[in-house]
C-alpha atoms as a PDB file:
ATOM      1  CA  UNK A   1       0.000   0.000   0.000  1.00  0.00           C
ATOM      2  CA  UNK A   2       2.774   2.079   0.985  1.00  0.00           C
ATOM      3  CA  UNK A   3       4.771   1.482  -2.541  1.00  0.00           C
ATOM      4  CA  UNK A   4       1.750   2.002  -4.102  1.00  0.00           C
ATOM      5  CA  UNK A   5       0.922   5.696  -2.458  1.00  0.00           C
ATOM      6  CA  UNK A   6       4.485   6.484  -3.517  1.00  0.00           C
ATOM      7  CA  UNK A   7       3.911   5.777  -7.077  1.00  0.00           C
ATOM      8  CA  UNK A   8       0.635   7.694  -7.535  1.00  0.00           C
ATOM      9  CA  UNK A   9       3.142  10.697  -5.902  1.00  0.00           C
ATOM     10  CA  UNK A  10       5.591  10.252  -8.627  1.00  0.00           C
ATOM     11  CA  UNK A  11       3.090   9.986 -11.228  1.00  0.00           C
ATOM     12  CA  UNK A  12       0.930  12.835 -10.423  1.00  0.00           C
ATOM     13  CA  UNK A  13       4.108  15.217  -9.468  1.00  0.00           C
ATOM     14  CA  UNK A  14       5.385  14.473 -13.160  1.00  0.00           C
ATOM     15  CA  UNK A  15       2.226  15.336 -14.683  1.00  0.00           C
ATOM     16  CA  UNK A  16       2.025  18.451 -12.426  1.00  0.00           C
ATOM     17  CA  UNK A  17       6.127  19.346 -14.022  1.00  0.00           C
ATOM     18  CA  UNK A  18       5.082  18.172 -17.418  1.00  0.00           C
ATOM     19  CA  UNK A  19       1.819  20.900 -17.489  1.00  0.00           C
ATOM     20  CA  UNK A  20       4.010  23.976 -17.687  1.00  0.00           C
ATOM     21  CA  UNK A  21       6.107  22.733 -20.385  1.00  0.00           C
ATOM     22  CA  UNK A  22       3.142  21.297 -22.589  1.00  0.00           C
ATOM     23  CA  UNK A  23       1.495  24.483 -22.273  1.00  0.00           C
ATOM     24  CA  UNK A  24       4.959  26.625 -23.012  1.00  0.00           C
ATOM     25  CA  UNK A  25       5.810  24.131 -25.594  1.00  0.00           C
ATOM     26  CA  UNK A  26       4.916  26.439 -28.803  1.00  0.00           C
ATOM     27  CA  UNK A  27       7.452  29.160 -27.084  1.00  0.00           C
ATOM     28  CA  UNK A  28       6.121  33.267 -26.281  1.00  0.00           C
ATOM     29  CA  UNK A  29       6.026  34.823 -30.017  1.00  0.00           C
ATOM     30  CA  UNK A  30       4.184  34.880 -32.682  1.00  0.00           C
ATOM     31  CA  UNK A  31       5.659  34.520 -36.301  1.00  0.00           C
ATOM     32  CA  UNK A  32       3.572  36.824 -38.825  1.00  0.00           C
ATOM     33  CA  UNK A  33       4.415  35.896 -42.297  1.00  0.00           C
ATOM     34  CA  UNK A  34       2.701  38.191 -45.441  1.00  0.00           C
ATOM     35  CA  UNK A  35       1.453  35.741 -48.099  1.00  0.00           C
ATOM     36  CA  UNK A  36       0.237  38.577 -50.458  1.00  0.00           C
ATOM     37  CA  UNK A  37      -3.024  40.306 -51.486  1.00  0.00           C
ATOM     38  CA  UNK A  38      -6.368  39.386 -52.418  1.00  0.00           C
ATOM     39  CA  UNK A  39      -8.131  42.184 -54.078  1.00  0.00           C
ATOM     40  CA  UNK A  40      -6.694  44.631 -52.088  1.00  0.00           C
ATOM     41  CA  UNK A  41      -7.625  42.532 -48.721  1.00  0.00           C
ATOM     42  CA  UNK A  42      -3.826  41.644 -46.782  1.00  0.00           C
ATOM     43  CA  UNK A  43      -3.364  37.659 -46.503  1.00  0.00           C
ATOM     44  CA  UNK A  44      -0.886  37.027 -44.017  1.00  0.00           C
ATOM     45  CA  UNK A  45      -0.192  33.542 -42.008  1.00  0.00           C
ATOM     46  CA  UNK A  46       0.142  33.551 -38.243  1.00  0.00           C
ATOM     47  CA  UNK A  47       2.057  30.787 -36.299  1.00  0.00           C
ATOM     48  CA  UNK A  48       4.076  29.899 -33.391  1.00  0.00           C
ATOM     49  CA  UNK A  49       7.675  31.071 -34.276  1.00  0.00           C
ATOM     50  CA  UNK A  50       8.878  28.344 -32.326  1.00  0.00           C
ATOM     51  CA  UNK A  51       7.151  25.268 -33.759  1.00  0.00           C
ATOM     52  CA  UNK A  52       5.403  26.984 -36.459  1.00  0.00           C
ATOM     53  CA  UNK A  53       1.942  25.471 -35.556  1.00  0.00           C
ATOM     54  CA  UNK A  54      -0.721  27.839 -36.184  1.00  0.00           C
ATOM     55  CA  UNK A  55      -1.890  29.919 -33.617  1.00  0.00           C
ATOM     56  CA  UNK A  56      -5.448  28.083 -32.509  1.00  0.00           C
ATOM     57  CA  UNK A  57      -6.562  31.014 -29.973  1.00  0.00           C
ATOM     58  CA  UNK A  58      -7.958  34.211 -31.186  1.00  0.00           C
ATOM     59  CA  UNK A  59      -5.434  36.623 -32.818  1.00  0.00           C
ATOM     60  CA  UNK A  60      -5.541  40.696 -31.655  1.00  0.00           C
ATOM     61  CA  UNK A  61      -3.848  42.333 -34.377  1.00  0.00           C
ATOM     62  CA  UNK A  62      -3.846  44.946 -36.337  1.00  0.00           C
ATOM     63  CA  UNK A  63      -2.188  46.237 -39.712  1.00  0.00           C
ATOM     64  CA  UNK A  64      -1.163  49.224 -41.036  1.00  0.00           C
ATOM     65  CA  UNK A  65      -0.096  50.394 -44.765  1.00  0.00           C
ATOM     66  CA  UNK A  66       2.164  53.421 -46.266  1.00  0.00           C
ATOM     67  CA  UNK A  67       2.216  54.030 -50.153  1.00  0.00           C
ATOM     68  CA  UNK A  68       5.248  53.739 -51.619  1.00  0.00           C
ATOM     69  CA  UNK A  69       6.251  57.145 -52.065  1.00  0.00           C
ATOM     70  CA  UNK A  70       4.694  57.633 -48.583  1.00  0.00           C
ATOM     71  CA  UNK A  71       1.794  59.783 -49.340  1.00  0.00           C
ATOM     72  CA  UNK A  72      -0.849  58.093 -48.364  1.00  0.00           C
ATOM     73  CA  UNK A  73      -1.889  55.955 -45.606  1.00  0.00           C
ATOM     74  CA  UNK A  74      -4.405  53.145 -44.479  1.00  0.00           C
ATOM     75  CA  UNK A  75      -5.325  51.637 -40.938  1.00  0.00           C
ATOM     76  CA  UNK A  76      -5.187  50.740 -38.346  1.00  0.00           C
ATOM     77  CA  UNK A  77      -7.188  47.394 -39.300  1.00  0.00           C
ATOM     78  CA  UNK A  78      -7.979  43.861 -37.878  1.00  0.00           C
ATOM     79  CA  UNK A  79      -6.682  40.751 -39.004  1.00  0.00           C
ATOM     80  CA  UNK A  80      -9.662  38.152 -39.261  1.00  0.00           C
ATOM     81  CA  UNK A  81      -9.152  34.027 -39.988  1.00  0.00           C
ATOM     82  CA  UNK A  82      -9.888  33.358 -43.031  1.00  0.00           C
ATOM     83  CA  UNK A  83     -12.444  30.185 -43.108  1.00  0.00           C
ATOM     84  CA  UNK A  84     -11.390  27.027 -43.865  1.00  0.00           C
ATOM     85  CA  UNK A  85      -7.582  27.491 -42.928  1.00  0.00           C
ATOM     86  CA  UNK A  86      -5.437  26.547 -39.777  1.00  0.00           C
ATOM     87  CA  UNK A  87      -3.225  29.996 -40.019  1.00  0.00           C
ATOM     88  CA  UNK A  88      -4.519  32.263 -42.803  1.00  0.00           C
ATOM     89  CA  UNK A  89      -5.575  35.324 -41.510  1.00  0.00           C
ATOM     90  CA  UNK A  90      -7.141  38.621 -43.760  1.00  0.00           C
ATOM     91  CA  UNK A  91      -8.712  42.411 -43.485  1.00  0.00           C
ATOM     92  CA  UNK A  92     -11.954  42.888 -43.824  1.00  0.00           C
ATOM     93  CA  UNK A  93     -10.895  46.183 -45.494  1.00  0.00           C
ATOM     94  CA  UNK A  94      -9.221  46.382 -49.000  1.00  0.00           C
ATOM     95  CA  UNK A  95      -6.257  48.813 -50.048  1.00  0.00           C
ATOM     96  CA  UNK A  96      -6.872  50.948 -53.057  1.00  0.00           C
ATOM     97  CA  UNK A  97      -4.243  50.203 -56.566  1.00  0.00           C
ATOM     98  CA  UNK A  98      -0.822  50.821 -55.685  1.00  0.00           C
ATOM     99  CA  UNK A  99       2.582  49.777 -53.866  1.00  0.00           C
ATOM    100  CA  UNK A 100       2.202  49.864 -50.265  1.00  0.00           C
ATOM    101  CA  UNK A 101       4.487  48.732 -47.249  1.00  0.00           C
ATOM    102  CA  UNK A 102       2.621  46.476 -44.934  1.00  0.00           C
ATOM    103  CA  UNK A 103       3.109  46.018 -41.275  1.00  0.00           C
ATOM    104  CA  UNK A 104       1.428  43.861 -38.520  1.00  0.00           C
ATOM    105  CA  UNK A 105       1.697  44.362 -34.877  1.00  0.00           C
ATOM    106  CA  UNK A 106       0.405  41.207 -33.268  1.00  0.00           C
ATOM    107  CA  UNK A 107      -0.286  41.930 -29.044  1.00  0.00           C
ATOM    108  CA  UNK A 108      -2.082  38.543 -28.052  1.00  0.00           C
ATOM    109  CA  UNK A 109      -2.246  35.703 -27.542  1.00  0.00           C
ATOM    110  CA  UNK A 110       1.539  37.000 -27.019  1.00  0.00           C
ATOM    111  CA  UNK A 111       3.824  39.518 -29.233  1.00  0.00           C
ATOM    112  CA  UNK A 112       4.356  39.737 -32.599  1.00  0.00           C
ATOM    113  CA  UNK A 113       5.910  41.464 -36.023  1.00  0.00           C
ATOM    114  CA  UNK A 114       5.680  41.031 -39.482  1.00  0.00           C
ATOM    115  CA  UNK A 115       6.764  43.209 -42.318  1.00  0.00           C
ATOM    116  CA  UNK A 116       6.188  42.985 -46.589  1.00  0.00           C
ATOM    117  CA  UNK A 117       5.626  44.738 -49.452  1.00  0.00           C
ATOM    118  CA  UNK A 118       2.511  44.055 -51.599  1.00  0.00           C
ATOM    119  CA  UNK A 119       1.451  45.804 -55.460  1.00  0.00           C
ATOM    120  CA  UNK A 120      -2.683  45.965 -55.718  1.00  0.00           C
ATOM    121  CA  UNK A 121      -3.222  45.926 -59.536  1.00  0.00           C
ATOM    122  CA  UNK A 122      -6.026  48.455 -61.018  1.00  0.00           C
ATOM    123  CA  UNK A 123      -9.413  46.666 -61.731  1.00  0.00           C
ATOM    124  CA  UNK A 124      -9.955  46.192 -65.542  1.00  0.00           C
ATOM    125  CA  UNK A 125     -11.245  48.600 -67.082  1.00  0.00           C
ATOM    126  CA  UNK A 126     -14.417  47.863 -68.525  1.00  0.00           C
ATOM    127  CA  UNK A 127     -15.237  47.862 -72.521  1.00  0.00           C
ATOM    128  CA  UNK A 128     -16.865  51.260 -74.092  1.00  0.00           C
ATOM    129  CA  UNK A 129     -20.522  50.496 -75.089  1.00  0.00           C
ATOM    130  CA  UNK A 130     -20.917  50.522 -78.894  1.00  0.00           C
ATOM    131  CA  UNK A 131     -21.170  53.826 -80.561  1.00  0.00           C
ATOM    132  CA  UNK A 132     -24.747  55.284 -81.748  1.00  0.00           C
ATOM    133  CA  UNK A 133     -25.391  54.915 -85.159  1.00  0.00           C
ATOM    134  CA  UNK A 134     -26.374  58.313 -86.600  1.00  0.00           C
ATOM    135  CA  UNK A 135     -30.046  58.913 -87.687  1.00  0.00           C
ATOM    136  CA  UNK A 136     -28.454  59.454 -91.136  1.00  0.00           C
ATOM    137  CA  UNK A 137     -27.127  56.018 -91.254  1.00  0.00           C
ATOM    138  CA  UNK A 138     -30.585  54.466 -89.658  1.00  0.00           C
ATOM    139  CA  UNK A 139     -31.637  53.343 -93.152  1.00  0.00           C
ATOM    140  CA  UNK A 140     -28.655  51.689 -93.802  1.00  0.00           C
ATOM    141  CA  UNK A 141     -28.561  49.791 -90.562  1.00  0.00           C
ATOM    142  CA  UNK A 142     -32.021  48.547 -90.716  1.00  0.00           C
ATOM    143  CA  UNK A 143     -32.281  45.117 -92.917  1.00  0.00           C
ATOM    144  CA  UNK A 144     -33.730  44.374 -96.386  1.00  0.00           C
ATOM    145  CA  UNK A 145     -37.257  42.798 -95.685  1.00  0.00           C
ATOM    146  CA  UNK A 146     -38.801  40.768 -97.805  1.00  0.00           C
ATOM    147  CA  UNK A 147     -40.159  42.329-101.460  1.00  0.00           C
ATOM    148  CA  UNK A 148     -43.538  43.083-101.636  1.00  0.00           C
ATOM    149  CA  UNK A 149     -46.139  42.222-103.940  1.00  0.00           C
ATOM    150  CA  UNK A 150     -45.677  43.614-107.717  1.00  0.00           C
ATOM    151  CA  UNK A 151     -46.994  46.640-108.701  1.00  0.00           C
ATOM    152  CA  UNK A 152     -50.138  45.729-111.284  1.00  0.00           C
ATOM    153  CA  UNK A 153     -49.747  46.952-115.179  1.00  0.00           C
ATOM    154  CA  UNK A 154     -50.775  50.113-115.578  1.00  0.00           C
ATOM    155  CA  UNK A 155     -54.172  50.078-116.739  1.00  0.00           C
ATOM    156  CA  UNK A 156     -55.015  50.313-120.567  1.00  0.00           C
ATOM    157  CA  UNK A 157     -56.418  54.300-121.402  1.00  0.00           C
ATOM    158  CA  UNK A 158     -60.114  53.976-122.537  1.00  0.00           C
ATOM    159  CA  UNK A 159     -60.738  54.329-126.290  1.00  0.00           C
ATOM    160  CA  UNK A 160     -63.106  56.652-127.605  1.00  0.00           C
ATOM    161  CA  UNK A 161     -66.240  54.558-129.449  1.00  0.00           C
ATOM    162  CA  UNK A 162     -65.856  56.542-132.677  1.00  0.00           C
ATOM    163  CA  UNK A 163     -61.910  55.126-132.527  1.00  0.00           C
ATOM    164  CA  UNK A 164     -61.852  52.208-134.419  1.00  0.00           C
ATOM    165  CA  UNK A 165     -59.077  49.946-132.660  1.00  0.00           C
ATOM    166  CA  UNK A 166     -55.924  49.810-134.197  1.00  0.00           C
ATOM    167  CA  UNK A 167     -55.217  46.407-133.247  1.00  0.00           C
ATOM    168  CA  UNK A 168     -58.632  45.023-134.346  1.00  0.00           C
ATOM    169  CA  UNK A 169     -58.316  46.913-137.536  1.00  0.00           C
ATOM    170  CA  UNK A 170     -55.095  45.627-139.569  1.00  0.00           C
ATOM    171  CA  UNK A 171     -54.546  47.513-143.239  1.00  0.00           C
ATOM    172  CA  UNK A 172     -52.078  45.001-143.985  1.00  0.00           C
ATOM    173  CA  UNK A 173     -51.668  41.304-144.195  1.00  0.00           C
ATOM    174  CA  UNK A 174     -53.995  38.303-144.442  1.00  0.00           C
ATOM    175  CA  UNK A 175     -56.805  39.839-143.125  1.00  0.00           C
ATOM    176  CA  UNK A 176     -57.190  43.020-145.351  1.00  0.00           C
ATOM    177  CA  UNK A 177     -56.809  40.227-148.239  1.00  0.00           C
ATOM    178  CA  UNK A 178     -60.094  37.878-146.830  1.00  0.00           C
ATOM    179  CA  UNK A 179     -61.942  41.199-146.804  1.00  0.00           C
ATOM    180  CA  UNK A 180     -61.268  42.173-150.366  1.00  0.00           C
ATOM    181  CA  UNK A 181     -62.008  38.759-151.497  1.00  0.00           C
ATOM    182  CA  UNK A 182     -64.840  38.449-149.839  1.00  0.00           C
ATOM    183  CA  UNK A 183     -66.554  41.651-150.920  1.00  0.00           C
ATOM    184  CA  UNK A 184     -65.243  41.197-154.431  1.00  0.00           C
ATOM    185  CA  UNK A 185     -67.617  37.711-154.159  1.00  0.00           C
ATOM    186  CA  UNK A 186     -70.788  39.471-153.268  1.00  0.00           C
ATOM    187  CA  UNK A 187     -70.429  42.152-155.927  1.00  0.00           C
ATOM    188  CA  UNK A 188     -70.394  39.436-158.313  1.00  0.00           C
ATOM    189  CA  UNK A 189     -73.250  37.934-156.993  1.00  0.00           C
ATOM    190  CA  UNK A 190     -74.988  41.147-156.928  1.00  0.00           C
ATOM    191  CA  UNK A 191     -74.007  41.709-160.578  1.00  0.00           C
ATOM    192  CA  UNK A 192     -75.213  38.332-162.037  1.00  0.00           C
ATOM    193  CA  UNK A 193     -78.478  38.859-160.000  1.00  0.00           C
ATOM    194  CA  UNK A 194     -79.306  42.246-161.592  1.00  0.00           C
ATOM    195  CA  UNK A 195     -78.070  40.710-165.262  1.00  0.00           C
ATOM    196  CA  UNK A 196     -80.472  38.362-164.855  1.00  0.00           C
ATOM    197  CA  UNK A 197     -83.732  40.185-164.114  1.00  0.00           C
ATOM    198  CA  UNK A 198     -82.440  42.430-166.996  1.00  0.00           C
ATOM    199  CA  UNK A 199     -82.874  39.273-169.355  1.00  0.00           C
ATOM    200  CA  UNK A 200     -85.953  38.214-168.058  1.00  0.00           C
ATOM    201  CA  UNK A 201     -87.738  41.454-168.740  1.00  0.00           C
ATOM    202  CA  UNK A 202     -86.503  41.786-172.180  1.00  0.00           C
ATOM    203  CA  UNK A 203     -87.641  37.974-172.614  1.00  0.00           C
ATOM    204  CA  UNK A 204     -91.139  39.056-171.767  1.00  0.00           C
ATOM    205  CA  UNK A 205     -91.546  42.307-173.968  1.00  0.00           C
END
């Protein structure tokens, strides 16, 4: 019983030696690291300097910025974790297009520094809308449809009655030669008719 009380002793003095060191074991700064831009929003990764295991508590920092040719000025802003990642960290604010000298100041969980140099690019410009077509040109621009019905022939000018038709009535050609023959015929007929009754009277005197 006695060896026994003894051991539990040793045991539970180690673990009481072995608590300060587990909870010293990542060491009493903070590494800050700058990993770039995002749209003008700071990415930087924070860690243990000693291990390099990412800081797990929450981070009080803050970051500052300085043009390049020192003329302007942004911050003081927060660092916030970016979701979905052990050490990434962000601003909810983004820096306007330029050079700019980035520093972080990092007070808990314990102290802190990091330094870096990022460029924000200028957002793309956007396209010019088409030009206006002139109201000149409006003709031009609108399509061909399709072509309409054709106009109808003009219509034939009336003929007076007393205007004999000058395509019914041909001076030349076949027809004028029927006619003549024809006529010729009956004054023939006529003729023989009228010799005739001239005989027969003379007969009866």
């Amino acid at each position: 019983m006695h060896r026994r009380n003894l051991a539990l002793a040793a045991l539970s003095g180690t673990l009481l030696l072995a608590a300060p060191g587990t909870a010293a074991a990542h060491g009493d700064t903070i590494a800050v690291t700058l990993t770039g831009q995002r749209q003008g929003h700071i990415t930087a990764d924070v860690t243990w300097e000693n291990d390099g295991d990412p800081v797990e508590e929450r981070v009080a920092a803050t970051v500052n910025a300085v043009s390049g040719d020192g003329s302007r000025t942004a911050g003081p802003w927060k660092l916030v974790r970016i979701p979905g990642t052990a050490a990434g960290w962000t601003t909810a604010e983004a820096l306007p297009a330029g050079r700019w000298q980035i520093t972080v100041e990092v007070g808990f969980p314990d102290l802190g520094r990091g330094e870096g140099t990022v460029t924000v690019a200028a957002p793309a410009a956007r396209p010019a809308p088409p030009a206006a077509r002139a109201p000149g040109n409006a003709a031009e621009a609108k399509p061909a449809g399709p072509a309409g019905p054709a106009a109808p022939p003009a219509a034939r000018p009336a003929m007076d009655p007393g205007t004999p038709d000058r395509d019914a009535v041909d001076d030349s050609g076949p027809g004028r030669a029927t006619w003549f023959t024809t006529a010729g015929v009956a004054v023939a007929a006529l003729g023989g008719a009228a010799v005739g009754i001239l005989v027969r009277r003379r007969r009866r005197r």
